[in-house]
PDB file of N, CA and C in Angstrom:
ATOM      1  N   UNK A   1     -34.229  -8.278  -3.246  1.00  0.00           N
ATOM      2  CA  UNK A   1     -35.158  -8.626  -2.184  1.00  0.00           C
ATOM      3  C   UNK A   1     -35.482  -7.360  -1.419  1.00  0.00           C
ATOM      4  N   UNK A   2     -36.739  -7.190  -1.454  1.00  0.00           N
ATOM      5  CA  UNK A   2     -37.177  -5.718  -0.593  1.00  0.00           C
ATOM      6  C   UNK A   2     -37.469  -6.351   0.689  1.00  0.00           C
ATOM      7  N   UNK A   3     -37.719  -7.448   1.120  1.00  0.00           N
ATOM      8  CA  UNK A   3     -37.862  -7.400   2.804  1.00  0.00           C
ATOM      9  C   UNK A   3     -36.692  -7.520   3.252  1.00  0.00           C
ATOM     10  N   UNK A   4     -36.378  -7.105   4.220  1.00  0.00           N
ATOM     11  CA  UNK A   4     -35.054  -6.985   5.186  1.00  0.00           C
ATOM     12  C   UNK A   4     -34.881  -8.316   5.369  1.00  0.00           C
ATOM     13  N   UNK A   5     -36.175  -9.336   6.267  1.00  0.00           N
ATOM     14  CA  UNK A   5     -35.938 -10.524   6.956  1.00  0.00           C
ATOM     15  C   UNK A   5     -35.201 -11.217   5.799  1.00  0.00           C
ATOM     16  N   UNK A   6     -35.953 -11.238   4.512  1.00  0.00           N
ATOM     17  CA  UNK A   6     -35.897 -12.469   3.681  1.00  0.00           C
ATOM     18  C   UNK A   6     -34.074 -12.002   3.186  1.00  0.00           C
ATOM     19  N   UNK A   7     -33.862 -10.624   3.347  1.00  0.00           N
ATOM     20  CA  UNK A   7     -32.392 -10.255   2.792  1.00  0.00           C
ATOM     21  C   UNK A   7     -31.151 -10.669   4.024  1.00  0.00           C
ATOM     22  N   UNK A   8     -31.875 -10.906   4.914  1.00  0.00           N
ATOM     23  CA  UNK A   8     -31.004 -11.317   6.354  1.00  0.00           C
ATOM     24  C   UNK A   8     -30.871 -12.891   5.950  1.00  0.00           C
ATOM     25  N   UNK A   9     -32.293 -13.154   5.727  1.00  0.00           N
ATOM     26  CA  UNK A   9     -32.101 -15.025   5.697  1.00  0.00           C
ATOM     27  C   UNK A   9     -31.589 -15.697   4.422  1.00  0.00           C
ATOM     28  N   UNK A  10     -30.960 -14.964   2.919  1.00  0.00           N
ATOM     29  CA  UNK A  10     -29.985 -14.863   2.160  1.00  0.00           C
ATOM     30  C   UNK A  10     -28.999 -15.105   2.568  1.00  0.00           C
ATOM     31  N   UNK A  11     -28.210 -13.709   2.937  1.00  0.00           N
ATOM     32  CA  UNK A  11     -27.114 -13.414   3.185  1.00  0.00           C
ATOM     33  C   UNK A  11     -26.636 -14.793   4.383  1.00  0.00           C
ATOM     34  N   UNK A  12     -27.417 -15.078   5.499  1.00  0.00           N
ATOM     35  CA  UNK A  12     -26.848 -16.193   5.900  1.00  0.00           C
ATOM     36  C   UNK A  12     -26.888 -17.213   5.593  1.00  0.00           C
ATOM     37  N   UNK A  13     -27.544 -17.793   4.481  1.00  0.00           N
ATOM     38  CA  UNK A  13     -27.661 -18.892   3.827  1.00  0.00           C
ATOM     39  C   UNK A  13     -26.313 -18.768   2.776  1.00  0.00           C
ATOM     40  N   UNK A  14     -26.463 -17.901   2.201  1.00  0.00           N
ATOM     41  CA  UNK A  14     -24.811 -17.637   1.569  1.00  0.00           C
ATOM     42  C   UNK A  14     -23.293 -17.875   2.597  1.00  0.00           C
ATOM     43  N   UNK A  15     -23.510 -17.055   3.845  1.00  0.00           N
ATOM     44  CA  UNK A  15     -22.381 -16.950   4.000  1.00  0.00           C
ATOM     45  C   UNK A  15     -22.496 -18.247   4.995  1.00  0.00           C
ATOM     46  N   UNK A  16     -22.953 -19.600   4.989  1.00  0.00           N
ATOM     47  CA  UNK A  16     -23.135 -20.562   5.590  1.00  0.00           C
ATOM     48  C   UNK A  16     -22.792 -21.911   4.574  1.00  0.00           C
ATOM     49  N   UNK A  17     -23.123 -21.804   3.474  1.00  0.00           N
ATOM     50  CA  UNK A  17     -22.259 -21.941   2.145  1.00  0.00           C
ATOM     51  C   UNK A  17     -20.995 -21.931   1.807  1.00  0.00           C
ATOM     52  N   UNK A  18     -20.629 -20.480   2.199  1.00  0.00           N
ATOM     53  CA  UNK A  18     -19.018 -20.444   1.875  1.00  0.00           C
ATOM     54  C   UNK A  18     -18.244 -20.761   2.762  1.00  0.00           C
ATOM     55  N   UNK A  19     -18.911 -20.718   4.073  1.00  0.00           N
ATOM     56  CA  UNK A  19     -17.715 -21.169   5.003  1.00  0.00           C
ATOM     57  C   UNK A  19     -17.646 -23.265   4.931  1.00  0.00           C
ATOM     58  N   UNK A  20     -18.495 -23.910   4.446  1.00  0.00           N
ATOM     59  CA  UNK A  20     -18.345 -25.521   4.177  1.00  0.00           C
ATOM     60  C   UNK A  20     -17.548 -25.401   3.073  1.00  0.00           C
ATOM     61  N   UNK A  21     -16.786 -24.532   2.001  1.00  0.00           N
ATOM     62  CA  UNK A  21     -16.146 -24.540   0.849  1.00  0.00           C
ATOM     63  C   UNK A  21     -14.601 -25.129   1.422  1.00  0.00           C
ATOM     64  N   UNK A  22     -14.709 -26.246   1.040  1.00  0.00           N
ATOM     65  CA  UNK A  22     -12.811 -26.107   1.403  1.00  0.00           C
ATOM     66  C   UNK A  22     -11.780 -25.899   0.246  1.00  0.00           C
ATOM     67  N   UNK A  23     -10.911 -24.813   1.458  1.00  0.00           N
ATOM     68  CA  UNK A  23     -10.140 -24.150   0.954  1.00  0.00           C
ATOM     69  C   UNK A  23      -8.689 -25.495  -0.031  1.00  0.00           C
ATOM     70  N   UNK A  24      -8.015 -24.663  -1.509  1.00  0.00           N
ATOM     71  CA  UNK A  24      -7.312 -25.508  -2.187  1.00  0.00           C
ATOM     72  C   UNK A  24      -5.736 -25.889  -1.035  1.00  0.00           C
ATOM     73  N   UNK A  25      -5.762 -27.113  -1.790  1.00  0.00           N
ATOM     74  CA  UNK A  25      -4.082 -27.047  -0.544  1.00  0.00           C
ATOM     75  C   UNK A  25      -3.432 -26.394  -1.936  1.00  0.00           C
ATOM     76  N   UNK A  26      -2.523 -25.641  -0.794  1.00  0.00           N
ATOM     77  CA  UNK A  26      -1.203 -24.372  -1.920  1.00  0.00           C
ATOM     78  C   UNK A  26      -0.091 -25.014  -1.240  1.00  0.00           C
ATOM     79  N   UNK A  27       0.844 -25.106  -2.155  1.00  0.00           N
ATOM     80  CA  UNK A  27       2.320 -25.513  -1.711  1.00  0.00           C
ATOM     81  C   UNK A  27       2.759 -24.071  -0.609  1.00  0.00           C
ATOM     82  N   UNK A  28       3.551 -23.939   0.111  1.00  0.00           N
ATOM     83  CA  UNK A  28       4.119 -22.853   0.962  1.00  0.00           C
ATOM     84  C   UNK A  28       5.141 -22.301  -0.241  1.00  0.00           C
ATOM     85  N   UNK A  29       5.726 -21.075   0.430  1.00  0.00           N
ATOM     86  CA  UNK A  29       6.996 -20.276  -0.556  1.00  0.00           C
ATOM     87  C   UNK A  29       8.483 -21.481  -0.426  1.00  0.00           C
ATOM     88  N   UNK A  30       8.859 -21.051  -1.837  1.00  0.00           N
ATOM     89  CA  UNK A  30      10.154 -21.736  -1.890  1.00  0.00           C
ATOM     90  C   UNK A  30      11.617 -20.843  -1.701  1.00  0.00           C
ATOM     91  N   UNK A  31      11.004 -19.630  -1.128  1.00  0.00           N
ATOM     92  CA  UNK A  31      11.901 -18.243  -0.650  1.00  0.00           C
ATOM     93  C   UNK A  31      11.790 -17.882   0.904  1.00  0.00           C
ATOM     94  N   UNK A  32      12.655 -18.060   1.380  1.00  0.00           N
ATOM     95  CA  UNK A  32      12.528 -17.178   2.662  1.00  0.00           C
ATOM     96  C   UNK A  32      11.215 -15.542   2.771  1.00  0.00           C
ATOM     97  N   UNK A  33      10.930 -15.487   3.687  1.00  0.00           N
ATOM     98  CA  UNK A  33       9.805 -14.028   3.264  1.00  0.00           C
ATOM     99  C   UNK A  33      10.519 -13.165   3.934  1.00  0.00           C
ATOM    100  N   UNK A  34      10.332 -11.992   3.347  1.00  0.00           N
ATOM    101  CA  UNK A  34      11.430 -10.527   3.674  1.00  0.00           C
ATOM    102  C   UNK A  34      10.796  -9.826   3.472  1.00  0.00           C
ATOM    103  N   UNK A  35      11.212  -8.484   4.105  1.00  0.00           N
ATOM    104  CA  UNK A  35      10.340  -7.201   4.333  1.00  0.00           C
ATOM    105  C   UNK A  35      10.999  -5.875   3.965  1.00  0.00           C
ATOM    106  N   UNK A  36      10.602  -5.017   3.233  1.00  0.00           N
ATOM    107  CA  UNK A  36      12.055  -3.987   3.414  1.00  0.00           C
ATOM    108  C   UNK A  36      12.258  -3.452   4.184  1.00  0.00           C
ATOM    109  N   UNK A  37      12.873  -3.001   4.150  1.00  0.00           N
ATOM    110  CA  UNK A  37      13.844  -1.944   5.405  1.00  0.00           C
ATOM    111  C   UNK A  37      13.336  -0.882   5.409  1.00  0.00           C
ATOM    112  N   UNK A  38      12.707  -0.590   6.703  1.00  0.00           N
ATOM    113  CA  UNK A  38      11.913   0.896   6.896  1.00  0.00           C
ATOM    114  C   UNK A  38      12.778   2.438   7.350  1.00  0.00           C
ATOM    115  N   UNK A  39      12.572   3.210   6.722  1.00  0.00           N
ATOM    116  CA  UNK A  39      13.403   4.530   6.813  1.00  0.00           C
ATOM    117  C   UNK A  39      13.259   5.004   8.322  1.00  0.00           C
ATOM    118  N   UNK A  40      14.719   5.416   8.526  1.00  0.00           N
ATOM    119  CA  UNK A  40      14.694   6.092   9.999  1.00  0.00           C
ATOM    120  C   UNK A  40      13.567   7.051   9.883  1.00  0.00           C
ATOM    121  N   UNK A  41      12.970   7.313  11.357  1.00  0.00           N
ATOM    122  CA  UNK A  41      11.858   9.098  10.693  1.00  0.00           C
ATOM    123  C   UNK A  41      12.408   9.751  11.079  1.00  0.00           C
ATOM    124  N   UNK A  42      13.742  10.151  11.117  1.00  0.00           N
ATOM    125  CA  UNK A  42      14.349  11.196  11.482  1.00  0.00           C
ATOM    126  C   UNK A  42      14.255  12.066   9.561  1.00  0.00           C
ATOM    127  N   UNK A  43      14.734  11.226   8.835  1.00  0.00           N
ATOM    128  CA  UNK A  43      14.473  11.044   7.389  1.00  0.00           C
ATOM    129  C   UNK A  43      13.127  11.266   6.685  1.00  0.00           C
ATOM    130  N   UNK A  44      12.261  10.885   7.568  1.00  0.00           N
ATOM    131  CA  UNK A  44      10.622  10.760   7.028  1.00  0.00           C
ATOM    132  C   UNK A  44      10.419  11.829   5.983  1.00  0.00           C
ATOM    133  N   UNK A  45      10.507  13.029   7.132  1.00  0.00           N
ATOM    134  CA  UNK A  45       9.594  14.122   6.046  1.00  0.00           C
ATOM    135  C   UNK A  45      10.768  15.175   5.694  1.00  0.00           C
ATOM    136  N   UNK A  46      12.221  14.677   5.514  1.00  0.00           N
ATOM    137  CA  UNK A  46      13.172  15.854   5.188  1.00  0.00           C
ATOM    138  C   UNK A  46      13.270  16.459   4.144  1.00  0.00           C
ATOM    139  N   UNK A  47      13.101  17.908   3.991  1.00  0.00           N
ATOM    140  CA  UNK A  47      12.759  18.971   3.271  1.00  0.00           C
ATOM    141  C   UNK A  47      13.898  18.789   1.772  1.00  0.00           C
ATOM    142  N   UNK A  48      13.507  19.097   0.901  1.00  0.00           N
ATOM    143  CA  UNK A  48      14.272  18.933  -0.434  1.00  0.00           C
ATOM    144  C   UNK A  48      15.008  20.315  -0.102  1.00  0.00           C
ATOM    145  N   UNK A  49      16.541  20.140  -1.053  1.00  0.00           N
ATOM    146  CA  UNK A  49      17.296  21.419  -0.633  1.00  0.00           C
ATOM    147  C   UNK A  49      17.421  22.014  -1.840  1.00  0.00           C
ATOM    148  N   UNK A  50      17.189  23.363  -1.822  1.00  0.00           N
ATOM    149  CA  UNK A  50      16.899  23.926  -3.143  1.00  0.00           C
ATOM    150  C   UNK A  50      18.362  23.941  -3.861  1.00  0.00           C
ATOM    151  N   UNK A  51      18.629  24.118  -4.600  1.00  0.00           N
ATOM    152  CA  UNK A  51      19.737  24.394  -5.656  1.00  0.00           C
ATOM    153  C   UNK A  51      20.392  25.492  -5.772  1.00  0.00           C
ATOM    154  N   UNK A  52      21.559  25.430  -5.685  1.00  0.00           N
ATOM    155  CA  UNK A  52      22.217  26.782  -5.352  1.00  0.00           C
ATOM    156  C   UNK A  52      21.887  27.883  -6.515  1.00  0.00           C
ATOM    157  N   UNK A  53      22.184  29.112  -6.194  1.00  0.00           N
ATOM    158  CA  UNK A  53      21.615  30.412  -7.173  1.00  0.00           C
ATOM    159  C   UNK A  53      22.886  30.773  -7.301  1.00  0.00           C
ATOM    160  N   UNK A  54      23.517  31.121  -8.553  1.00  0.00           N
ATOM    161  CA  UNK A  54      24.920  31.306  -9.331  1.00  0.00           C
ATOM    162  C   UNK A  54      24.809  32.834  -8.670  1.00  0.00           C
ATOM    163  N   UNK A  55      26.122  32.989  -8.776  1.00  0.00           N
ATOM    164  CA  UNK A  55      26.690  34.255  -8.793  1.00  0.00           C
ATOM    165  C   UNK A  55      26.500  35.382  -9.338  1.00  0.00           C
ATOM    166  N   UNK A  56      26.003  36.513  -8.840  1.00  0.00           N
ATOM    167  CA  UNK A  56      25.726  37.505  -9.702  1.00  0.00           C
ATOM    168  C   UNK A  56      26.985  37.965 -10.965  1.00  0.00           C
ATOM    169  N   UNK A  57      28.354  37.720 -10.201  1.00  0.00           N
ATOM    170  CA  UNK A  57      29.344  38.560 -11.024  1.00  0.00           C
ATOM    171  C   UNK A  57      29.922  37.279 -12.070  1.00  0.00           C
ATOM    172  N   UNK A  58      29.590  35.637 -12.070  1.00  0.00           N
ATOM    173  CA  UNK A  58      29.471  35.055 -12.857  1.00  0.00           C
ATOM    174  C   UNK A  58      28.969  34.817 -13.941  1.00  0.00           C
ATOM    175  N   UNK A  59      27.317  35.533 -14.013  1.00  0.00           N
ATOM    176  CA  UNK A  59      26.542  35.940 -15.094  1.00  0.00           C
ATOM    177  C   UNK A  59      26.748  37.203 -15.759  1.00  0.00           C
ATOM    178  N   UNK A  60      27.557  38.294 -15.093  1.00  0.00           N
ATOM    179  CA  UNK A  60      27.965  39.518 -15.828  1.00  0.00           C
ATOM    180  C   UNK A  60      28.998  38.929 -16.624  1.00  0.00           C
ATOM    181  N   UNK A  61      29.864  38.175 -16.020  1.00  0.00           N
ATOM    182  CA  UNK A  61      31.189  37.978 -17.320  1.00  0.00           C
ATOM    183  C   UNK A  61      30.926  36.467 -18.418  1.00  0.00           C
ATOM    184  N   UNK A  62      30.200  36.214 -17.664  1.00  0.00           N
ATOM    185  CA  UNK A  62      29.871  35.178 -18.876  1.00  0.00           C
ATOM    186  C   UNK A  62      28.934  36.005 -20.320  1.00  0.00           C
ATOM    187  N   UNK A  63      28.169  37.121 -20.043  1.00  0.00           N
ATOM    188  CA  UNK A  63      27.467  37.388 -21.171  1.00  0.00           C
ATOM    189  C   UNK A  63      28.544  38.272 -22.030  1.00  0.00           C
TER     190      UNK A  63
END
């Protein structure tokens, strides 16, 4: 639709439509609902720790 009006008077004819749709009945959960457990932010953004670097005089006697 290239006129605006006639694309205005669509769209509410549609969305005047969907709101008379009734919604399905759904049974509820047969589980309690749970959430996980959110990280302290002290934790948030903590830096990875690099890996220790061997010994210089460990690699002389090992070769």
């Amino acid at each position: 639709v290239s006129d605006p009006s006639k694309w205005i008077e669509r769209l509410d004819r549609a969305l005047r439509y969907a709101s008379q749709q009734k919604l399905p009945k759904r049974p509820g959960r047969s589980y309690p609902r749970e959430a996980y457990t959110r990280r302290p932010k002290t934790t948030h953004f903590q830096k990875r720790k690099k890996p220790d670097k061997p010994n210089e005089s460990e690699e002389q006697t090992s070769k």
